[in-house]
C-alpha atoms as a PDB file:
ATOM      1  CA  UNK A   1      -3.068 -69.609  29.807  1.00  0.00           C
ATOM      2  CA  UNK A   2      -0.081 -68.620  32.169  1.00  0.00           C
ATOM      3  CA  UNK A   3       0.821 -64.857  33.252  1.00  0.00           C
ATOM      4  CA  UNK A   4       4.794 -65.464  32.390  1.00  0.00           C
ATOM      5  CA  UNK A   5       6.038 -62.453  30.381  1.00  0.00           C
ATOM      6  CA  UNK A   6       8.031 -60.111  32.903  1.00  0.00           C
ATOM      7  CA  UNK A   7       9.962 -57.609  31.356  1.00  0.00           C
ATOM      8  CA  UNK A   8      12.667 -55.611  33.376  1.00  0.00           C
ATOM      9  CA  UNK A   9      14.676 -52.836  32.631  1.00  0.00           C
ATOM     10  CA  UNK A  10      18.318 -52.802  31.850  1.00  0.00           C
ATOM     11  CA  UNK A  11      19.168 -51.208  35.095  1.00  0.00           C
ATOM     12  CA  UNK A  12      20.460 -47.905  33.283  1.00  0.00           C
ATOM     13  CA  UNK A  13      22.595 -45.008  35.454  1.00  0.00           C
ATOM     14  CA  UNK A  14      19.239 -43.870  36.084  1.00  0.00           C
ATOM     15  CA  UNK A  15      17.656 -46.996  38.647  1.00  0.00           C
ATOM     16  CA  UNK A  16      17.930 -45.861  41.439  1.00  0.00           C
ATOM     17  CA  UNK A  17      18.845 -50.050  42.198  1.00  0.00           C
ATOM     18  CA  UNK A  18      19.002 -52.463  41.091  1.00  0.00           C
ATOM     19  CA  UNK A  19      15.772 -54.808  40.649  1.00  0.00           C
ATOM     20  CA  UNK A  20      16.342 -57.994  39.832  1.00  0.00           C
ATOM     21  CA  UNK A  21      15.609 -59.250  43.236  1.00  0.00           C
ATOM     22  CA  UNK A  22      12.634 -57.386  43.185  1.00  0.00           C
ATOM     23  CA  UNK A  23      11.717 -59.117  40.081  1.00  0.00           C
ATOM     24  CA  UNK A  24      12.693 -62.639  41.016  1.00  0.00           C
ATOM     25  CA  UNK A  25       9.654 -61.641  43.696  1.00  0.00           C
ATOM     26  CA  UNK A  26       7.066 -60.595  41.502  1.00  0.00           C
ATOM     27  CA  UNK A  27       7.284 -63.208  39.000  1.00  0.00           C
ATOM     28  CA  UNK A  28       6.882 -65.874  42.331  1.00  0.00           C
ATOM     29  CA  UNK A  29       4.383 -63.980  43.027  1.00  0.00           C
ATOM     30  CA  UNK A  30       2.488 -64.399  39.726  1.00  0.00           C
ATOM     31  CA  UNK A  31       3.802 -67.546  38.160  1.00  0.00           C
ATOM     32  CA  UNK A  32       1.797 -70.645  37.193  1.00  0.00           C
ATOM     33  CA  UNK A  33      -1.483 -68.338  37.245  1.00  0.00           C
ATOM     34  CA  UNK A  34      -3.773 -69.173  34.950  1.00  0.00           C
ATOM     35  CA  UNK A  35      -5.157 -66.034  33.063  1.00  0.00           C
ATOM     36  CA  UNK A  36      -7.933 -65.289  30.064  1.00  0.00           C
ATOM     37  CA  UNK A  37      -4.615 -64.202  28.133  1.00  0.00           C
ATOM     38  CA  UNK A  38      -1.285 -64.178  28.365  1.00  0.00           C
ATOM     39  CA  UNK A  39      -0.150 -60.858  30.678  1.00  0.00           C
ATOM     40  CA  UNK A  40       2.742 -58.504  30.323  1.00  0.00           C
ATOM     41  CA  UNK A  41       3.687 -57.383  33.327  1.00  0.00           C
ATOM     42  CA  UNK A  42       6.960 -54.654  33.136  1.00  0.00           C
ATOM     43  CA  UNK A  43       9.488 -53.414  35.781  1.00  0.00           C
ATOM     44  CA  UNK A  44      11.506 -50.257  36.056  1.00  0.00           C
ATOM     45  CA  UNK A  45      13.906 -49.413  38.453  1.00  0.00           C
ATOM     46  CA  UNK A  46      13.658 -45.793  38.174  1.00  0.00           C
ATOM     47  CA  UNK A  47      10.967 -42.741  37.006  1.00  0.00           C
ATOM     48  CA  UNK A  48      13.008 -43.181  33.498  1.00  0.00           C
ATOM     49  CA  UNK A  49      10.549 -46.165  32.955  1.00  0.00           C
ATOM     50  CA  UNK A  50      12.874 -47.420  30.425  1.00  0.00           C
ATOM     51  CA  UNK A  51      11.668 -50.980  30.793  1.00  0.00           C
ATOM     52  CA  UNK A  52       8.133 -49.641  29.040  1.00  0.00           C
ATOM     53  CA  UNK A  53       6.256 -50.732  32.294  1.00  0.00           C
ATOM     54  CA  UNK A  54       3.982 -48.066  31.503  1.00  0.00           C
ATOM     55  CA  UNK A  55       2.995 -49.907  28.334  1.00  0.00           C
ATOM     56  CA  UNK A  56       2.385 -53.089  29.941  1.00  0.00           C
ATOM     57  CA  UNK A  57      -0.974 -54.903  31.784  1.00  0.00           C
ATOM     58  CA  UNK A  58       0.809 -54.323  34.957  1.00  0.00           C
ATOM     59  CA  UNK A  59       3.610 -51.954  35.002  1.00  0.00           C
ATOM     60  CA  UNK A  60       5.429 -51.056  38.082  1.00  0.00           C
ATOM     61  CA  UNK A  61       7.958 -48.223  38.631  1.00  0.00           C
ATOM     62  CA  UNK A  62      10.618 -47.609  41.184  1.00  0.00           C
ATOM     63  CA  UNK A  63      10.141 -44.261  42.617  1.00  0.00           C
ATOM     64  CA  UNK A  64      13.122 -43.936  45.580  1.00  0.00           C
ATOM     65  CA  UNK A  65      12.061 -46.339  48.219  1.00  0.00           C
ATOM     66  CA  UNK A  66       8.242 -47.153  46.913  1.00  0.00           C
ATOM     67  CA  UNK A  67       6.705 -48.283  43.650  1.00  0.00           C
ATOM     68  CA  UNK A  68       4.552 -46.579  41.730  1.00  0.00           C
ATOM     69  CA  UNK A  69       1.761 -49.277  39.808  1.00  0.00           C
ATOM     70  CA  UNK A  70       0.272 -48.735  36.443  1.00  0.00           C
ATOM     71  CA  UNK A  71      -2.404 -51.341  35.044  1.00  0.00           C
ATOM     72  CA  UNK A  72      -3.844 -51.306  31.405  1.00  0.00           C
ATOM     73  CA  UNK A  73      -0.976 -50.128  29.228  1.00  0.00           C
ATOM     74  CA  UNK A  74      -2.236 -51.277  25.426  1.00  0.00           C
ATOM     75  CA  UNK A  75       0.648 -50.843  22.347  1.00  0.00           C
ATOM     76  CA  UNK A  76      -1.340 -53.450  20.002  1.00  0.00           C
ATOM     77  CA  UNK A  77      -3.966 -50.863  18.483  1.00  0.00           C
ATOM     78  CA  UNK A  78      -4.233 -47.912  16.828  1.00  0.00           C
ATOM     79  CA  UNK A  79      -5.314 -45.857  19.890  1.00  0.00           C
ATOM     80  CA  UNK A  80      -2.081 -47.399  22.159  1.00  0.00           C
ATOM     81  CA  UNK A  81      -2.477 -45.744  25.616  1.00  0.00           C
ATOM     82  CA  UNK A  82      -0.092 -45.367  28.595  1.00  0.00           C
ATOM     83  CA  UNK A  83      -1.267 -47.369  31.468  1.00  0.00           C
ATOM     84  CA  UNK A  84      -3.210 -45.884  34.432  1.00  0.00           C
ATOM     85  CA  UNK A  85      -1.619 -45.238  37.797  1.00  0.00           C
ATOM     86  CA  UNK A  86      -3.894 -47.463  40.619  1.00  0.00           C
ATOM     87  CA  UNK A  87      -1.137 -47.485  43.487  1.00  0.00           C
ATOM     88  CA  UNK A  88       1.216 -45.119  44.686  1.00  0.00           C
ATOM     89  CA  UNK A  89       3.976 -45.501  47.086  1.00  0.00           C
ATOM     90  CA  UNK A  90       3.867 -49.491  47.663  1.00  0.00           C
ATOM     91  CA  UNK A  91       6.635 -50.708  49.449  1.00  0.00           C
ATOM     92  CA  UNK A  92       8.661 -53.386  48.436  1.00  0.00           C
ATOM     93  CA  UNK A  93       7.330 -55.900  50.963  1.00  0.00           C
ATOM     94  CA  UNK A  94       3.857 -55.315  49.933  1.00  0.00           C
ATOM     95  CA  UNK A  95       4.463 -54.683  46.131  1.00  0.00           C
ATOM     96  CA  UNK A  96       4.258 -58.979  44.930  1.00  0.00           C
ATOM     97  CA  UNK A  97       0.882 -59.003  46.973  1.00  0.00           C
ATOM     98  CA  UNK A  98      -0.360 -56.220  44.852  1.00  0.00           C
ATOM     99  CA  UNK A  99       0.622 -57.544  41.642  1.00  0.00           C
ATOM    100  CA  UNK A 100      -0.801 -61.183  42.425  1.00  0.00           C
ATOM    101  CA  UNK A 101      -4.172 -59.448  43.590  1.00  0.00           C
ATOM    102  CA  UNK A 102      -4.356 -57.580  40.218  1.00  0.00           C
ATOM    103  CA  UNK A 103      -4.069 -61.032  38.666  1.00  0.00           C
ATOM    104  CA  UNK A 104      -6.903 -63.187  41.007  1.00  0.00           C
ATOM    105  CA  UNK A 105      -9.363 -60.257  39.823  1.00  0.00           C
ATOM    106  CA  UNK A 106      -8.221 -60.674  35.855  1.00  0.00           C
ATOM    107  CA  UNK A 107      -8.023 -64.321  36.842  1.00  0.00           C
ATOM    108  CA  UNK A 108     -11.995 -64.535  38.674  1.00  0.00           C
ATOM    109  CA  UNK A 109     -13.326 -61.574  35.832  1.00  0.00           C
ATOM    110  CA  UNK A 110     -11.557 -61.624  33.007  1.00  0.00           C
ATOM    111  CA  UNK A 111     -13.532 -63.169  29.849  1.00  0.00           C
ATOM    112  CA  UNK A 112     -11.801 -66.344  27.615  1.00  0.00           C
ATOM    113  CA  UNK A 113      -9.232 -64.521  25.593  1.00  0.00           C
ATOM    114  CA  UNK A 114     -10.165 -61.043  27.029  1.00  0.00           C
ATOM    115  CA  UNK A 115      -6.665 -59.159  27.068  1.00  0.00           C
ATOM    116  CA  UNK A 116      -5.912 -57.578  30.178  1.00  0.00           C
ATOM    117  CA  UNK A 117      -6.938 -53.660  28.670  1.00  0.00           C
ATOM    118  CA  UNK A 118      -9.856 -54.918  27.129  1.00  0.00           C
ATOM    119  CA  UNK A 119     -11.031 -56.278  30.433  1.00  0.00           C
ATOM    120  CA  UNK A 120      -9.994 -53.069  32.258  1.00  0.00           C
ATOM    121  CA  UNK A 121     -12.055 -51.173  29.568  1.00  0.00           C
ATOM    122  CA  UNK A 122     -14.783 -53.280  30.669  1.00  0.00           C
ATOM    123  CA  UNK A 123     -14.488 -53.784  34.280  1.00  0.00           C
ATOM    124  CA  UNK A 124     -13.440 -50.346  35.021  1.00  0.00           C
ATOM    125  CA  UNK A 125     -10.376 -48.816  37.028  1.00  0.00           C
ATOM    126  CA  UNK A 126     -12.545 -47.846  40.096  1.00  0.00           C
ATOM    127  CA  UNK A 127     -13.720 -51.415  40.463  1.00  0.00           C
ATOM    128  CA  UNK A 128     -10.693 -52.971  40.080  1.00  0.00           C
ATOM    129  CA  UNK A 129      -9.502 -50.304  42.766  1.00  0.00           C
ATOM    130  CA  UNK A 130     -12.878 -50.915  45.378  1.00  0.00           C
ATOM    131  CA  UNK A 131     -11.604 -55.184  44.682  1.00  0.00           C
ATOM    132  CA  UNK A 132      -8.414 -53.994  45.854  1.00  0.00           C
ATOM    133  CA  UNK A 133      -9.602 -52.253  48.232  1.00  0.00           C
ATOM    134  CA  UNK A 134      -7.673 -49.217  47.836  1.00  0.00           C
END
């Protein structure tokens, strides 16, 4: 399975710029990937969030000139949870290495058919952080 679903915000008066560009970048940076199961990965251009990044695998948000990024987000069960900030302050140059990292762990880890927030669940934020190396 491919990691294709990118969702991006509408780019409201809030985003603080626009991202498409910025998307463009991280879905190169991601596409063609094989993955366990398919991956939603969701942008926002601002702290507004309005693109529900924060409910996505990988959700990153524009904070001024950095991005915040959230992994695990789960809106499929009856205990839905926000997703759990692992990076602060990425810059945009470093931000598509990030994201394709997350993926190569999910990718080397990740069980057949194991969504992304099960595998977190599993796995465990701190180790995906130390494979990071954050």
């Amino acid at each position: 399975m491919q990691s294709k679903n990118l969702a991006v915000c509408n780019f409201c008066k809030g985003a603080e710029s626009e991202g498409l560009e910025a998307a463009r970048e991280l879905d190169k940076a991601i596409a063609g990937m094989s993955v366990p199961f398919p991956m939603r990965v969701g942008y926002s251009g601002c702290p507004n969030a309005c693109g529900e990044s924060l409910s996505k695998d990988i959700g990153i948000v524009k904070i001024k000139d950095t991005f915040n990024v959230y992994v695990g987000g789960e809106t499929k069960t009856l205990n839905a949870s926000s997703g759990k900030l692992i990076m602060e302050k990425v810059t945009s140059d470093l931000l598509p290495g990030v994201v394709n990292q997350i993926v190569k762990v999910y990718q080397k880890n990740g069980r057949k058919r194991e969504r992304f927030s099960h595998f977190l669940k599993r796995f465990g934020l701190d180790a995906l952080r130390n494979e990071l190396a954050i």
